[in-house]
N, C-alpha and C. Protein backbone atom coordinates (compact mmCIF):
# COMPACT_ATOMS: atom_id res chain seq x y z
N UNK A 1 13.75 6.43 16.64
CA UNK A 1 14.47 5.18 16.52
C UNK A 1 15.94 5.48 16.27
N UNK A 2 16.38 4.73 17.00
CA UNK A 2 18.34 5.33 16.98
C UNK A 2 18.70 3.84 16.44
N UNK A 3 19.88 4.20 15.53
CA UNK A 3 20.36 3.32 13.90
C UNK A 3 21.93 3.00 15.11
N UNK A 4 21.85 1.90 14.65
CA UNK A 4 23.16 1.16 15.15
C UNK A 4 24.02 1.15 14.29
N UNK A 5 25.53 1.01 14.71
CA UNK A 5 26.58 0.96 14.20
C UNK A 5 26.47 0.38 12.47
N UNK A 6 25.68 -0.82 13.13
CA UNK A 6 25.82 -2.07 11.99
C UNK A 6 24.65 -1.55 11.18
N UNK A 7 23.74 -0.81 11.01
CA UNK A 7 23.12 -0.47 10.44
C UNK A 7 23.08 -0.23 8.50
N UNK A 8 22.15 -0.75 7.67
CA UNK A 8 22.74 -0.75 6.54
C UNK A 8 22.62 0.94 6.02
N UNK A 9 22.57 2.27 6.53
CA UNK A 9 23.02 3.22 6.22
C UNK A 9 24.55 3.40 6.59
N UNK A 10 25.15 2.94 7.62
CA UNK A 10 26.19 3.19 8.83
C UNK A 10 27.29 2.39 7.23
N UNK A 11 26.95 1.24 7.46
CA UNK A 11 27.72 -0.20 6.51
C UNK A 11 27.68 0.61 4.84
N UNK A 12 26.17 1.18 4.35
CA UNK A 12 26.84 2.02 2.99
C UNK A 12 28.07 3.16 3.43
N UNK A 13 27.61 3.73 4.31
CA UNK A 13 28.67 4.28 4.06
C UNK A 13 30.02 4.65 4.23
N UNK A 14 30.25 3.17 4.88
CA UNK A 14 31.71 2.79 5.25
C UNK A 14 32.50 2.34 3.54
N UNK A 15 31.86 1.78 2.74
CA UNK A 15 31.87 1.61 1.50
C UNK A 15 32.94 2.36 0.68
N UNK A 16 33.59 2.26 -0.35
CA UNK A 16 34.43 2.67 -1.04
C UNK A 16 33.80 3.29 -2.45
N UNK A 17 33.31 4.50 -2.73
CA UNK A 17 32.39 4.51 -3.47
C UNK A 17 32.87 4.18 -4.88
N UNK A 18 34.43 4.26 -5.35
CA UNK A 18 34.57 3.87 -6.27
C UNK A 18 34.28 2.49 -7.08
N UNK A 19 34.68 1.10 -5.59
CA UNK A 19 34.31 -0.57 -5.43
C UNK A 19 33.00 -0.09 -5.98
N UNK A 20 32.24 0.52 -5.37
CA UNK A 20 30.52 0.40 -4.96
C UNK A 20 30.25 0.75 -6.77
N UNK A 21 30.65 1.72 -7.30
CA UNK A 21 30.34 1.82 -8.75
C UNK A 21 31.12 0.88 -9.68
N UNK A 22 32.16 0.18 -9.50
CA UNK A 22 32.67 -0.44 -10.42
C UNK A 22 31.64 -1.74 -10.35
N UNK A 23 31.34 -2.36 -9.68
CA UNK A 23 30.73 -3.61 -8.94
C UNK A 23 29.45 -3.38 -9.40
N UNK A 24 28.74 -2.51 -9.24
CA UNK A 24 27.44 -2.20 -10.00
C UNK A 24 27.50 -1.61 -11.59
N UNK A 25 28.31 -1.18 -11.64
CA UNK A 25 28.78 -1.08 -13.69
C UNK A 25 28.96 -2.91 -14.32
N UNK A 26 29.60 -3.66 -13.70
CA UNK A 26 29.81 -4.68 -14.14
C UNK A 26 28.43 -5.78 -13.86
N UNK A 27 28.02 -5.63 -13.02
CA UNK A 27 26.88 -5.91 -12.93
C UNK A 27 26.15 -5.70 -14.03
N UNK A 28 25.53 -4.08 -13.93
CA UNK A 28 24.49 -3.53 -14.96
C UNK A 28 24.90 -4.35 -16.54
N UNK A 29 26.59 -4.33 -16.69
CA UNK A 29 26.71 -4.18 -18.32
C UNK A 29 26.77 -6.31 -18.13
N UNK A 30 26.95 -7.13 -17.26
CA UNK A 30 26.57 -8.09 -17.49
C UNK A 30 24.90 -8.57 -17.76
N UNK A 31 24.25 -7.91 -16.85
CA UNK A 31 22.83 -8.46 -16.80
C UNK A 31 22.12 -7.75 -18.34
N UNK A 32 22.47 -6.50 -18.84
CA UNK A 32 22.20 -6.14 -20.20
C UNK A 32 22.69 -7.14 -21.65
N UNK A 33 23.71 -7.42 -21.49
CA UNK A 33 24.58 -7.94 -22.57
C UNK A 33 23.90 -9.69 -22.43
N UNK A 34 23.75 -10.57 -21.44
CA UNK A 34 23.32 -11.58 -21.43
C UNK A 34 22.06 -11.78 -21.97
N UNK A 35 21.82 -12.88 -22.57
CA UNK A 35 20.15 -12.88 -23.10
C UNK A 35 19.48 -13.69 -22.18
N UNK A 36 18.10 -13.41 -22.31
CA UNK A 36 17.14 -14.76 -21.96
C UNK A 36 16.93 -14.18 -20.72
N UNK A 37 15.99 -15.44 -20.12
CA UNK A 37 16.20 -15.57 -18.62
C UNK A 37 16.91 -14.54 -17.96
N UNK A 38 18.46 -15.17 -17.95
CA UNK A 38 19.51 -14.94 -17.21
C UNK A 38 19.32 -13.39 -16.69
N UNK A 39 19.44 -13.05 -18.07
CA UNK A 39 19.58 -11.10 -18.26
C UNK A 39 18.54 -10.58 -17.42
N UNK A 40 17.64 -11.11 -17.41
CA UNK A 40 16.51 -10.40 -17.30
C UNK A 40 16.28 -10.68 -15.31
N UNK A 41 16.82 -11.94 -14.74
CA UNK A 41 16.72 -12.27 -13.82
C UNK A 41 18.01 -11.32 -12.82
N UNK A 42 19.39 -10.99 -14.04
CA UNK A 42 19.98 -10.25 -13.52
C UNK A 42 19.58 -8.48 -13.12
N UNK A 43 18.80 -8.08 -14.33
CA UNK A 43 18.72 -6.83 -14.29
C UNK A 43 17.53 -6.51 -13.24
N UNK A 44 16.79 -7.48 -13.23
CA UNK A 44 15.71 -7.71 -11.76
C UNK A 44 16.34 -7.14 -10.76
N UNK A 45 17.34 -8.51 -10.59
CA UNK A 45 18.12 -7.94 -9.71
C UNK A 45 18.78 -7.08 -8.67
N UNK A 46 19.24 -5.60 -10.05
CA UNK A 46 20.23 -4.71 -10.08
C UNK A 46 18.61 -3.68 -9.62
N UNK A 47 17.89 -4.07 -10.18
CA UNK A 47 16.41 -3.45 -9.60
C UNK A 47 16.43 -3.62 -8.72
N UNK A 48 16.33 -4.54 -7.59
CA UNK A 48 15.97 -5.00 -6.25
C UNK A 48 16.96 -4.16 -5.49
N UNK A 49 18.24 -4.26 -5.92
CA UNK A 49 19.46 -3.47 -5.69
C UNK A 49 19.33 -1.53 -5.47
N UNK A 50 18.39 -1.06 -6.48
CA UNK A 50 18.53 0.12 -6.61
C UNK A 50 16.97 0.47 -5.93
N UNK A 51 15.93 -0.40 -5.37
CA UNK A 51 15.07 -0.30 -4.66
C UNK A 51 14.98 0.08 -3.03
N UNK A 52 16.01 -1.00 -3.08
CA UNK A 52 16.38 -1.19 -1.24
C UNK A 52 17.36 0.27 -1.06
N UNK A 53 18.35 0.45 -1.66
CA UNK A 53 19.04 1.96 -1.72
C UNK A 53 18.08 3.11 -2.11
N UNK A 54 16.96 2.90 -2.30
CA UNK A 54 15.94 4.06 -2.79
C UNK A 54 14.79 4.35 -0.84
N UNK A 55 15.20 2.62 -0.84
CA UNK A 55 14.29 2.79 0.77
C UNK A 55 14.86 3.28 1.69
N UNK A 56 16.22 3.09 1.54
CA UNK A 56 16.96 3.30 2.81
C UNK A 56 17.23 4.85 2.83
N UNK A 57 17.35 5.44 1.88
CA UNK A 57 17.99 7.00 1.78
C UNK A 57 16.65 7.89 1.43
N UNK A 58 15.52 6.89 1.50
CA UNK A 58 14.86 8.47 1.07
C UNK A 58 14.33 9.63 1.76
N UNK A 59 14.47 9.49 3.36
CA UNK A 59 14.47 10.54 3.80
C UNK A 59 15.77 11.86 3.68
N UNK A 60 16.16 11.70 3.12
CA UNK A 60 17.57 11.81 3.62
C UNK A 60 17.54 12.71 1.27
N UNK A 61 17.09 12.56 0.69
CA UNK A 61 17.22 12.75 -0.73
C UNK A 61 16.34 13.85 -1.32
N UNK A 62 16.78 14.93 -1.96
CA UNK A 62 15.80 15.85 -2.14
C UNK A 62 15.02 15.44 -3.48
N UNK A 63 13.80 15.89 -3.50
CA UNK A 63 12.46 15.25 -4.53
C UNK A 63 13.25 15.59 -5.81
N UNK A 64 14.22 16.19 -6.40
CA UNK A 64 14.06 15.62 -7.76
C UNK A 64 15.23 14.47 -7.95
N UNK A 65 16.56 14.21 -6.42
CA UNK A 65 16.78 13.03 -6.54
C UNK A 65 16.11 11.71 -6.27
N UNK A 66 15.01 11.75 -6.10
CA UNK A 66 13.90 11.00 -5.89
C UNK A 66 13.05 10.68 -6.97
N UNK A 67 12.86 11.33 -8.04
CA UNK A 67 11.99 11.11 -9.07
C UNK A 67 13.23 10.39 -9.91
N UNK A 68 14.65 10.70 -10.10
CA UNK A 68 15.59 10.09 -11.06
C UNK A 68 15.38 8.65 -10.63
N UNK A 69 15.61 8.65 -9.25
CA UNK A 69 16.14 6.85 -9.04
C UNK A 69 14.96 6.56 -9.20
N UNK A 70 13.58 6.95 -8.98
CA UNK A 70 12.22 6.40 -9.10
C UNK A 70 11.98 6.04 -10.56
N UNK A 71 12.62 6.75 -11.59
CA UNK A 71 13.05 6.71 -12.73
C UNK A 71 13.72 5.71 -13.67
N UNK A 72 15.09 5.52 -12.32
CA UNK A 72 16.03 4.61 -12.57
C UNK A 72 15.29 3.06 -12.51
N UNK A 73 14.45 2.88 -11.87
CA UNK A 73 13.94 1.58 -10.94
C UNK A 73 13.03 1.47 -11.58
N UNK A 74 12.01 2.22 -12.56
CA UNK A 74 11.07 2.10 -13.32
C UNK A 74 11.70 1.39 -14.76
N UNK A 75 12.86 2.01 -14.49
CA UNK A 75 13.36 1.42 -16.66
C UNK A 75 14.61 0.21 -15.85
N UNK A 76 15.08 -0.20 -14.87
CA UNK A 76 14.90 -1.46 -14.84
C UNK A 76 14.45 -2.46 -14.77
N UNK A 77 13.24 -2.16 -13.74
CA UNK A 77 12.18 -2.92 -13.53
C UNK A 77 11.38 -3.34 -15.37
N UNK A 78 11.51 -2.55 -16.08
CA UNK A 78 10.74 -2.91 -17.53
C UNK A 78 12.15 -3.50 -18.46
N UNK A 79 12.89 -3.21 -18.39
CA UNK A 79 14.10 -3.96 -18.84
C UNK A 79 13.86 -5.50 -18.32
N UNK A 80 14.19 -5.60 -17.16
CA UNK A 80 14.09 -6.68 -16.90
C UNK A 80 13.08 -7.83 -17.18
N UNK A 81 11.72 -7.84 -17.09
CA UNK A 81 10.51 -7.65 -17.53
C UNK A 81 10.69 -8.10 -19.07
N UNK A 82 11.07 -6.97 -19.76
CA UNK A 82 10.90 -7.29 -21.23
C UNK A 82 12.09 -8.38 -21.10
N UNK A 83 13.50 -8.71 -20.86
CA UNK A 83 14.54 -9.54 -20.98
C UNK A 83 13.13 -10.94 -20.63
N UNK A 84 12.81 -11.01 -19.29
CA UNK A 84 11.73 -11.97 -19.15
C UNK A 84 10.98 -12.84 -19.90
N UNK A 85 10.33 -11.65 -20.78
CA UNK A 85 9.05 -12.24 -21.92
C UNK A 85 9.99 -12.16 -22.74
């Protein structure tokens, strides 16, 4: 299968990686710091966020950067979760 221009690997990595971390820092430290709901619907979120970037690259990622973000996506996914209940 051949990946087009527009492709969302092609589009990450046209990206500015510094934007790409500031934008997800402000994110992360909003959806933490908020209570309730909100927080918890945000840090979901930032999960869903670090899922779809876990699908898209994982051929491409060697297994122990694969167990971190699997890692990463596990203690948001329960963050979020606990913000939930």
């Amino acid at each position: 299968m051949q990946r087009t221009q527009n492709s969302l690997p092609a589009r990450l990595a046209r990206q500015n990686p510094t934007t790409v971390f500031l934008v997800t820092l402000l994110v992360a430290l909003v959806a933490f710091f908020t209570p309730g709901v909100l927080g918890g619907l945000l840090t979901l979120l930032l999960a869903a966020g670090v899922a779809a970037l876990l699908v898209t690259t994982w051929a491409v990622q060697t297994p122990p950067t694969r167990v971190i973000r699997l890692l990463v996506l596990t203690l948001l996914v329960t963050a979020g979760l606990v913000k939930l209940l």
